[in-house]
Protein backbone atom coordinates (compact mmCIF):
# COMPACT_ATOMS: atom_id res chain seq x y z
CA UNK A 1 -44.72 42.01 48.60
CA UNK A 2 -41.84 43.57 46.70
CA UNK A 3 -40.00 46.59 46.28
CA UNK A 4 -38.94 46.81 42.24
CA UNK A 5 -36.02 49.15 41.64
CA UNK A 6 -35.16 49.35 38.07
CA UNK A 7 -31.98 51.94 37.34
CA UNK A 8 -33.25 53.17 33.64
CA UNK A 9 -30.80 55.71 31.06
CA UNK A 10 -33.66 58.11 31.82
CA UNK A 11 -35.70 57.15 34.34
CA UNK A 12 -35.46 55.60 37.69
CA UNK A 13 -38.48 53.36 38.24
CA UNK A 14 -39.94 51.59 41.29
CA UNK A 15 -43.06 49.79 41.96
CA UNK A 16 -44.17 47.97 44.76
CA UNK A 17 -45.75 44.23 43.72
CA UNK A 18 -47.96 41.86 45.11
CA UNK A 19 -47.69 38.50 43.41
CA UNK A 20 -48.92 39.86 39.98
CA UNK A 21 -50.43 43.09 41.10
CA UNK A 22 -48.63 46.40 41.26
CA UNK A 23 -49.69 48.18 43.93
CA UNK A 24 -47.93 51.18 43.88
CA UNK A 25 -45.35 53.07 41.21
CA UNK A 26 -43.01 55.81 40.80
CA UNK A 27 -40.06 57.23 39.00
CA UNK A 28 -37.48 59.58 39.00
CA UNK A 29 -35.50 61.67 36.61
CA UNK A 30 -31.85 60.36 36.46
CA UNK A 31 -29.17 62.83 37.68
CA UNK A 32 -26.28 60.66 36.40
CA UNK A 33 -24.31 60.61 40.00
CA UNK A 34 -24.57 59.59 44.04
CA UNK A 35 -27.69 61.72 44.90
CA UNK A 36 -29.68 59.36 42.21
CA UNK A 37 -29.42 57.04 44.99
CA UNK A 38 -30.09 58.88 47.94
CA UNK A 39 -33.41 60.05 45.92
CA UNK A 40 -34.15 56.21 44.81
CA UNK A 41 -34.20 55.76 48.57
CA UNK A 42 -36.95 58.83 49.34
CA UNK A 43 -39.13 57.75 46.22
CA UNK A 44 -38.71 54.12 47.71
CA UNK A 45 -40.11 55.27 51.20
CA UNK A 46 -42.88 57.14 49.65
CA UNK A 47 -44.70 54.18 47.86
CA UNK A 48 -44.14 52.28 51.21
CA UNK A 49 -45.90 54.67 53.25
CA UNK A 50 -49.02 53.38 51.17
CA UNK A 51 -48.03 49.98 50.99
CA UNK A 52 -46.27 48.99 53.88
CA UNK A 53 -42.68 47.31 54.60
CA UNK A 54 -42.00 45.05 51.49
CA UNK A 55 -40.79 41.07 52.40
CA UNK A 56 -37.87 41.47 49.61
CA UNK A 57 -36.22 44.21 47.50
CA UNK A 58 -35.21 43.48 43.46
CA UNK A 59 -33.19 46.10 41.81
CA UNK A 60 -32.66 45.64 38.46
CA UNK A 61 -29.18 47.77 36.50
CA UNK A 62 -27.95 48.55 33.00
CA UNK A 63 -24.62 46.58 33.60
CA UNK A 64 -22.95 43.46 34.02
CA UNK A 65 -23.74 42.12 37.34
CA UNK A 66 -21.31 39.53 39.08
CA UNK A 67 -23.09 35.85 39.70
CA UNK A 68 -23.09 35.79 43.21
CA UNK A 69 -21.98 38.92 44.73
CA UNK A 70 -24.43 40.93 42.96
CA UNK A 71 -22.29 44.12 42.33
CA UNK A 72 -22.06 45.75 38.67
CA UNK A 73 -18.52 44.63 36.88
CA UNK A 74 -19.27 47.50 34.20
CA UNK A 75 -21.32 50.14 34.52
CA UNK A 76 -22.31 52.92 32.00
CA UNK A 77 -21.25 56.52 32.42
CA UNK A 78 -24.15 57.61 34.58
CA UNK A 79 -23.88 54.90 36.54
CA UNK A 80 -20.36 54.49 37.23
CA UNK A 81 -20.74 55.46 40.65
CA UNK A 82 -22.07 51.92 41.20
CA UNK A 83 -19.81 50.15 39.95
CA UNK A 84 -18.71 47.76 42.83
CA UNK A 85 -21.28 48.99 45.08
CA UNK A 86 -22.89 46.34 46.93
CA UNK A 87 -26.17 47.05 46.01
CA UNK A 88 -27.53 44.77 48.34
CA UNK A 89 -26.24 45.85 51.35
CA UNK A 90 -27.38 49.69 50.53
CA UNK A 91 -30.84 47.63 50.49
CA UNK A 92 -30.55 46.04 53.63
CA UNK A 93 -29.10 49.38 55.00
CA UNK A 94 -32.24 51.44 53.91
CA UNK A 95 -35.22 48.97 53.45
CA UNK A 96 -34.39 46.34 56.31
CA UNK A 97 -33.69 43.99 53.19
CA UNK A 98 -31.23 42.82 51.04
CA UNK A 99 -31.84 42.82 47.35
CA UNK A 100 -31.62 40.36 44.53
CA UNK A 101 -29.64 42.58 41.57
CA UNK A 102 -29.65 41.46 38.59
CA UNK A 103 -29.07 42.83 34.94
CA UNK A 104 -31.58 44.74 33.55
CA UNK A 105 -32.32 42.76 30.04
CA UNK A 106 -32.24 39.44 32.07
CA UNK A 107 -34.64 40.71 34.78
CA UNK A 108 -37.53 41.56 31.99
CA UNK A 109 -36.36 38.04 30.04
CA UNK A 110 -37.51 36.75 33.64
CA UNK A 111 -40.27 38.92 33.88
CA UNK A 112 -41.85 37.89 30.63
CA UNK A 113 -41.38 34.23 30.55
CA UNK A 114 -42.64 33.92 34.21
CA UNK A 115 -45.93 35.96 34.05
CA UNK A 116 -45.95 38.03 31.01
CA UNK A 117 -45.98 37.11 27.09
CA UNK A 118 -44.10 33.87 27.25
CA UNK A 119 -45.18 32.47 30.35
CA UNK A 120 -44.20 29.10 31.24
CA UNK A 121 -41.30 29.46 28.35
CA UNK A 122 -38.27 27.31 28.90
CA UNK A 123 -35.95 28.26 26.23
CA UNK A 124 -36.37 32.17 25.30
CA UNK A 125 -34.34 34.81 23.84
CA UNK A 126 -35.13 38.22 24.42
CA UNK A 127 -33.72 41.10 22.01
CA UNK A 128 -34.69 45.08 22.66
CA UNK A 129 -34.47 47.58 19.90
CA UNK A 130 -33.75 50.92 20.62
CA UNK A 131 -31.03 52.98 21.56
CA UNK A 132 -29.23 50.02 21.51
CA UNK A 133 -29.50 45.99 20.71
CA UNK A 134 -30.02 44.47 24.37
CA UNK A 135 -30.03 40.74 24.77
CA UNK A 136 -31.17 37.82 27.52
CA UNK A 137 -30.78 34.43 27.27
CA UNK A 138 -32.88 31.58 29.16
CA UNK A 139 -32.06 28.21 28.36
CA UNK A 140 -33.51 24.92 30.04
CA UNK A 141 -35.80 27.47 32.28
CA UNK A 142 -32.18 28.69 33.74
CA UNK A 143 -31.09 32.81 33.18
CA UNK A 144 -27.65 32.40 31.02
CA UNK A 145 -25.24 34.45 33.09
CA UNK A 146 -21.87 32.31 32.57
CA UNK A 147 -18.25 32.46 34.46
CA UNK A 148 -18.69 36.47 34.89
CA UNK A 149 -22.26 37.37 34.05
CA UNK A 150 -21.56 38.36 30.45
CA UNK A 151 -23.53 35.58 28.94
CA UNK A 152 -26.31 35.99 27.23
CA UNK A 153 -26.64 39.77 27.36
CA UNK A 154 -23.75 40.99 25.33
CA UNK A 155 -25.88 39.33 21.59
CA UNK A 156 -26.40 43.13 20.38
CA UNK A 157 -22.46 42.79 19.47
CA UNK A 158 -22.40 39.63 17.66
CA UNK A 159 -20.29 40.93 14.71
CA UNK A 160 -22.77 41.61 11.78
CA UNK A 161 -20.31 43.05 9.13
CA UNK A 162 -16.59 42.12 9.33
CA UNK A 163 -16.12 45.78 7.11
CA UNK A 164 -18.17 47.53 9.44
CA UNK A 165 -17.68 50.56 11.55
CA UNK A 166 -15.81 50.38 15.19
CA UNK A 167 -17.86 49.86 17.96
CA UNK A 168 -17.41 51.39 21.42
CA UNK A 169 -17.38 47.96 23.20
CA UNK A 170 -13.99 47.57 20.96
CA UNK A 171 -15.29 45.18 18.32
CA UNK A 172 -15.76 45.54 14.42
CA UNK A 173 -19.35 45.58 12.46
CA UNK A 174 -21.48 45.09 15.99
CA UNK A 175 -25.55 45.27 15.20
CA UNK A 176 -25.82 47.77 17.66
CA UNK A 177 -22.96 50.20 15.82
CA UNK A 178 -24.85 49.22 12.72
CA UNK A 179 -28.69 49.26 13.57
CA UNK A 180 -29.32 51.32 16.70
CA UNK A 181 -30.88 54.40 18.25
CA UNK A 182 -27.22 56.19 19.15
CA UNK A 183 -25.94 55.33 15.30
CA UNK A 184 -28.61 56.36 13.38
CA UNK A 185 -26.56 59.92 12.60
CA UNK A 186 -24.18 58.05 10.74
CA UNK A 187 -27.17 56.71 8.34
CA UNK A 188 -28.04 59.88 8.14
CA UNK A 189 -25.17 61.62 6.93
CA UNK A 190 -25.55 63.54 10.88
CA UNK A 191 -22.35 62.75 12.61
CA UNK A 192 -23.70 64.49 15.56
CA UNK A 193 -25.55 62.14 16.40
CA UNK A 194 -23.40 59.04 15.87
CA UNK A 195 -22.03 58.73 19.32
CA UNK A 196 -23.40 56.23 21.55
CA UNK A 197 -25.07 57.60 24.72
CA UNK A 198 -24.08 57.79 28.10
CA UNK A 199 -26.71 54.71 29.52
CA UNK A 200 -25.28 52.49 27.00
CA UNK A 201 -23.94 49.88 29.59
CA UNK A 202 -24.28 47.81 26.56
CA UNK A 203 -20.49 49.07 25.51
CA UNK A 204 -19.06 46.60 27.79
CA UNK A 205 -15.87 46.98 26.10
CA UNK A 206 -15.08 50.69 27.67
CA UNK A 207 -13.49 52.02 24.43
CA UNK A 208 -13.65 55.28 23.19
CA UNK A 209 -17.20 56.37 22.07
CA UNK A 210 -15.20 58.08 19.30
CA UNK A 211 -14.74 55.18 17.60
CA UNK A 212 -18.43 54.97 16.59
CA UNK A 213 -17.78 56.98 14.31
CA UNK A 214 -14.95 55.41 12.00
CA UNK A 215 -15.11 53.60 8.99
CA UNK A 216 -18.84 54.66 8.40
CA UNK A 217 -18.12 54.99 4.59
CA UNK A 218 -17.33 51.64 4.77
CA UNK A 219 -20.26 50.20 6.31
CA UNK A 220 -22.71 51.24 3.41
CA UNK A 221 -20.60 49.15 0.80
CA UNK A 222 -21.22 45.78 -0.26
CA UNK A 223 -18.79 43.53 2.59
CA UNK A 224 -18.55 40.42 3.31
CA UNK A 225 -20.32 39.36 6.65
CA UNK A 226 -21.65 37.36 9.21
CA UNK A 227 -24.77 36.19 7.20
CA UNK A 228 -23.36 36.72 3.59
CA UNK A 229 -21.61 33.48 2.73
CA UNK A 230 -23.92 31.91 0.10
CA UNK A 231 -21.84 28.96 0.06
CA UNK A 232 -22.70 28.34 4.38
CA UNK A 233 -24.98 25.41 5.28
CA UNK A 234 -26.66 27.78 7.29
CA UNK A 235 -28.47 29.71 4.35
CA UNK A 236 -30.38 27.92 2.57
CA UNK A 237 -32.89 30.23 0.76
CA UNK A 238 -32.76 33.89 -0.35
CA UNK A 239 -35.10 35.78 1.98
CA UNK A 240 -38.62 36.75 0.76
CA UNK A 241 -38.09 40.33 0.15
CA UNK A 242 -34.25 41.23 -0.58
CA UNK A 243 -30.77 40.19 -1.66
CA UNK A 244 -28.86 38.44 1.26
CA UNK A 245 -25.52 39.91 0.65
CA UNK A 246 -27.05 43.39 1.93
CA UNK A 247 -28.34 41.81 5.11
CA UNK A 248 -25.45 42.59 6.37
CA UNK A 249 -24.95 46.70 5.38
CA UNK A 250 -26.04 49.21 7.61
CA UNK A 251 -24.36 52.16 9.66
CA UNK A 252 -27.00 53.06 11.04
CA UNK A 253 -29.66 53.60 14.04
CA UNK A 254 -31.89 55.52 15.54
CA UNK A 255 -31.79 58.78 16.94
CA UNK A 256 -34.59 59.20 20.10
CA UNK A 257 -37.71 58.34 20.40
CA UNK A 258 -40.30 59.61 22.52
CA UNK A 259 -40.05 60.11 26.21
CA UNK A 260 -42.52 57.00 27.45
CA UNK A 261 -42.65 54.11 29.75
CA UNK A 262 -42.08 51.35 27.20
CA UNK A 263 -38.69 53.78 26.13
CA UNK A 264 -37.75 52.97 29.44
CA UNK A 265 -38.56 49.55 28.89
CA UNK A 266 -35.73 49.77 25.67
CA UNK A 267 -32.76 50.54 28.20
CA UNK A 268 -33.98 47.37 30.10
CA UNK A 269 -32.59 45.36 26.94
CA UNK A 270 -30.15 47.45 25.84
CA UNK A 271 -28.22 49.40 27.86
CA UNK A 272 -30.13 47.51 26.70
CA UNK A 273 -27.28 48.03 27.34
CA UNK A 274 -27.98 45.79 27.42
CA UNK A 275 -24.64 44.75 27.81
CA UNK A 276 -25.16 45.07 28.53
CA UNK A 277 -28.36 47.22 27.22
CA UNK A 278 -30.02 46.10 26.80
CA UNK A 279 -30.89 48.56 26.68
CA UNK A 280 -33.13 52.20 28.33
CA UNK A 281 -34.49 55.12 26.88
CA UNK A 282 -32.78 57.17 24.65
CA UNK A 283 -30.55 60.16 26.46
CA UNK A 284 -31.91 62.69 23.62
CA UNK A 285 -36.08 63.38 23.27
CA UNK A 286 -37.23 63.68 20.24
CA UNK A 287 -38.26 67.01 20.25
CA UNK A 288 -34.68 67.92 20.64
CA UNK A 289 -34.24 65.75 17.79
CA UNK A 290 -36.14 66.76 15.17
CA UNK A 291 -35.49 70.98 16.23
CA UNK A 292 -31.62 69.89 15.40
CA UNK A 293 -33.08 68.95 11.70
CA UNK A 294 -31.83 65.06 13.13
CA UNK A 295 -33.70 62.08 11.56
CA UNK A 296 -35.72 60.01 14.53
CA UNK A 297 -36.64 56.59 14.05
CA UNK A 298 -40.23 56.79 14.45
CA UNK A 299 -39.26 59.39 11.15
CA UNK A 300 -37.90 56.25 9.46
CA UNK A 301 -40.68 54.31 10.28
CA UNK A 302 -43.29 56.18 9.58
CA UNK A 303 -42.52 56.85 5.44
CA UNK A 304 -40.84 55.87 2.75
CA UNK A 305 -38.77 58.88 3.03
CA UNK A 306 -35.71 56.58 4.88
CA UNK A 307 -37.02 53.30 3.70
CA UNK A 308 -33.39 52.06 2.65
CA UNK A 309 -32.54 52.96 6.20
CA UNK A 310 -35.04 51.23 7.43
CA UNK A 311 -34.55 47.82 5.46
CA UNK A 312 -31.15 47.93 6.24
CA UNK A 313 -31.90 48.43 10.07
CA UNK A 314 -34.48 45.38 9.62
CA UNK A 315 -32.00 43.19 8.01
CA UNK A 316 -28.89 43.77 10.44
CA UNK A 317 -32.22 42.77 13.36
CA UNK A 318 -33.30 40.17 11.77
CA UNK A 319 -29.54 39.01 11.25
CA UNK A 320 -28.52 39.43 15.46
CA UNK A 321 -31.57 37.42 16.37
CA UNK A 322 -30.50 34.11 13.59
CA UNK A 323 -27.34 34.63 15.01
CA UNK A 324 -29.09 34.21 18.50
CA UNK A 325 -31.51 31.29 17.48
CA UNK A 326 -28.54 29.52 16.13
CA UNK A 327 -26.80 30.00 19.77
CA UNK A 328 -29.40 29.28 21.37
CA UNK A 329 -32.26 27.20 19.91
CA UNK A 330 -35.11 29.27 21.63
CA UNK A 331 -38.51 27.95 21.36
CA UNK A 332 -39.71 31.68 21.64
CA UNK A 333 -38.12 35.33 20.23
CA UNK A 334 -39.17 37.90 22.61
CA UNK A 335 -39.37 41.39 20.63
CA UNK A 336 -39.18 44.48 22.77
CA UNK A 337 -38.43 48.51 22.75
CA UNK A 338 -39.90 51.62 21.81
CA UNK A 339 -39.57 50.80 18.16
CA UNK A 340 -41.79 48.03 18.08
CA UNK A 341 -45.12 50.54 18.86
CA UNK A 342 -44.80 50.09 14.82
CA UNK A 343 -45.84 47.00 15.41
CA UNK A 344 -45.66 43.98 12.56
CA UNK A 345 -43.49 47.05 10.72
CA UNK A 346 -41.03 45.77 12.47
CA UNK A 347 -41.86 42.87 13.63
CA UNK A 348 -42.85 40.64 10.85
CA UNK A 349 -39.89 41.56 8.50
CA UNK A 350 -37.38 40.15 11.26
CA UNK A 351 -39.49 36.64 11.74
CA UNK A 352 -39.15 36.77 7.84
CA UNK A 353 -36.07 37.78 7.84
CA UNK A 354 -34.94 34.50 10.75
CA UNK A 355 -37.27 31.70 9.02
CA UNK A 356 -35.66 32.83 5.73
CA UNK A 357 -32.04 32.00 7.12
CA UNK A 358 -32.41 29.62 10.23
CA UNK A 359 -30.04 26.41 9.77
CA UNK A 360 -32.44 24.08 8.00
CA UNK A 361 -33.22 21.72 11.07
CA UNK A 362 -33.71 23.85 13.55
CA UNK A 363 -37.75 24.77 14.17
CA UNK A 364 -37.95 28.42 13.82
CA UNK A 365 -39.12 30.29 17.24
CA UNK A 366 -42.21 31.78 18.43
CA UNK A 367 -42.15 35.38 17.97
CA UNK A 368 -44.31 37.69 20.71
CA UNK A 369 -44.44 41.62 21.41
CA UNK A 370 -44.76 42.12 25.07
CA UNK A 371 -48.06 43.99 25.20
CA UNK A 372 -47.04 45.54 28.56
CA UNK A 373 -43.16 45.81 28.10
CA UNK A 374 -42.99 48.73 30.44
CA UNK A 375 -43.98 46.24 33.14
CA UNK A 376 -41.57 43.53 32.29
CA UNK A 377 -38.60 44.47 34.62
CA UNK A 378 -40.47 44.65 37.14
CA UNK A 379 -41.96 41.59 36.91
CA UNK A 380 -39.08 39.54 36.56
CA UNK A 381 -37.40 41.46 39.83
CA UNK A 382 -40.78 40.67 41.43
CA UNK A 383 -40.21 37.06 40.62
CA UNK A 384 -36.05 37.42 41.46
CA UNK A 385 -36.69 39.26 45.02
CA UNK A 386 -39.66 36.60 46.06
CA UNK A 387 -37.61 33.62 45.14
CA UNK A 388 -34.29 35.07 46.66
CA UNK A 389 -36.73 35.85 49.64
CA UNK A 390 -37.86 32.28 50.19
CA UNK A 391 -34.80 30.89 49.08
CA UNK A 392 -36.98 28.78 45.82
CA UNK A 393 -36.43 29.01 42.65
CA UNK A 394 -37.72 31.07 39.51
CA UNK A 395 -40.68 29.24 38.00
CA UNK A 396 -39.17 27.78 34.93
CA UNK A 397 -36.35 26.69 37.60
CA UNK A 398 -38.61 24.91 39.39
CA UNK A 399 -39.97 23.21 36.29
């Protein structure tokens, strides 16, 4: 039995699982400092009065964790406090055991591929969409992690438009400063919006969130990119339903969307970040949202009102994850965030989008929507904590 803690932009979430079943689930509101601890700890205690003492604890962050130690290199604003906090021992210290930590995006890549919509998966990507791009890589049935535990999560700023606005993690043209939840403002004209939010571990990079906001102008115009050189072996064909040169031009993102488990789900990804991010709810609701007169992105989803906002957002998504499948060769694209309740909205125009511009040998990937993505976290800590517990491996490991 284990004790899932996952540290969301919103939303602290814990759930106590046995092998596939959760017994027992919670949450808390996020205060952004020490006490969200301390209160992690008493809604911890609670579910284990019904459960009983669990055999290991996961815990699952919006940062970059360190391969072996476990502690968060970089940690978002309302999480700063952990940076370099041995998460395990504060485990030990209030559970009777240590945790396995682990990045937030990688533990619902785990979660997913081990029990959920890609079970049994070797080679996997998985890419959230929401407030911003969050990544996780599994290659050869092994979590990609690299020297310093930046590999594999950081995809969402893969450099989509070399004329592109300034991103926060200090690179030029990212997908997430072009096509995310905390940029949308800028697609809008709303500069209010336009900063990225405070759980947006996916801004690895520490710069100034000002920065989000320059060159914008320049973003809309026609640029030279990532995925615009006709002349590249890599693309082949025109896509299906527009002009390749613009698959690189958005600004934009989108603003909030609505308070809910599988928003919680998007921070895994991106705060995605993902970085991060991949990737937790977005800091704003959308009732907030739409009373400031701000676009939302279920608002650009849901009419033709924004649809060049909307093409452009599909085009810079369906440009991160070619850039991923050429990286990585996955066998299967795991879609996930709030945004993807539109379902095949979103989800078929970025398949298109890959199998129109995937080098021409490679076999295009699998595509699946996690029908319970507000359970994939925990699943994959579920599967991180056992194995950690008994000293095995994951299941693809094992394979």
């Amino acid at each position: 039995m284990e004790l899932c803690i996952d540290f969301g932009g919103t939303e602290i979430k814990l759930a106590v699982i046995d092998g596939h079943r959760v017994l027992a689930s919670g949450g808390i509101a996020v205060q952004g400092g020490p006490s969200d601890l301390a209160a992690a700890a008493v809604e911890a205690r609670r579910l284990l009065e019904q459960t009983g003492a669990p055999e290991a604890v996961g815990i699952a962050v919006p940062g970059v964790v360190e391969p072996g130690t476990g502690r968060m290199l970089h940690a978002n604003a309302k999480y700063d406090f952990l940076r370099d906090l041995d998460l395990s021992a504060w485990s030990l210290a209030e559970f009777g055991v240590p945790a396995a930590v682990e990045n937030d995006a990688r533990a619902a890549l785990i979660g997913e591929t081990s029990t959920g919509s890609a079970a049994g998966t070797r080679d996997a990507v998985l890419v959230t969409l929401g407030t911003g791009i969050g990544t996780a890589v599994l290659m050869g049935g092994m979590p990609l992690r690299g020297r310093t535990g930046h590999a594999g999560i950081l995809g969402g700023h893969l450099t989509v438009d070399l004329d592109g606005p300034v991103c926060p993690c200090g690179n030029i043209g990212c997908g997430e400063a072009l096509a995310s939840t905390w940029a949308l403002g800028a697609s809008t004209g709303d500069d209010s919006s336009a900063t990225p939010p405070e759980d947006g571990a996916a801004h690895a990079g520490g710069a100034s969130t000002s920065s989000a906001t320059q060159d914008q102008d320049s973003a809309t115009q026609d640029q030279d990119s990532a995925t615009q050189d006709q002349d590249s072996p890599t693309q082949h064909q025109e896509s299906p339903t527009q002009d390749r040169g613009s698959a690189t031009r958005t600004n934009g993102s989108a603003t909030q969307y609505q308070d809910s488990a599988i928003q919680d789900q998007d921070s895994a990804t991106q705060d995605q970040d993902s970085a991060t991010q991949p990737n937790d709810s977005a800091t704003r609701d959308q009732g907030s949202a739409t009373q400031a007169g701000r676009v939302t992105m279920a608002e650009v989803f849901a009419g033709e009102a924004h649809r060049e906002i909307r093409e452009r957002y599909l085009r810079v998504w369906g440009a991160v994850v070619t850039s991923l499948a050429h990286s990585y060769d996955p066998a299967v694209v795991i879609l996930s965030g709030g945004i993807l309740r539109a379902g095949d909205a979103v989800s078929a125009p970025i398949e298109a989008y890959v199998r129109a511009h995937l080098w021409p040998s490679l076999t295009p990937p699998r595509f699946v929507v996690p029908p319970e993505p507000e359970l994939s976290v925990a699943r994959g800590l579920s599967v991180l904590a056992r194995a950690g517990h008994l000293h095995t491996a994951t299941p693809q490991e094992e394979q």
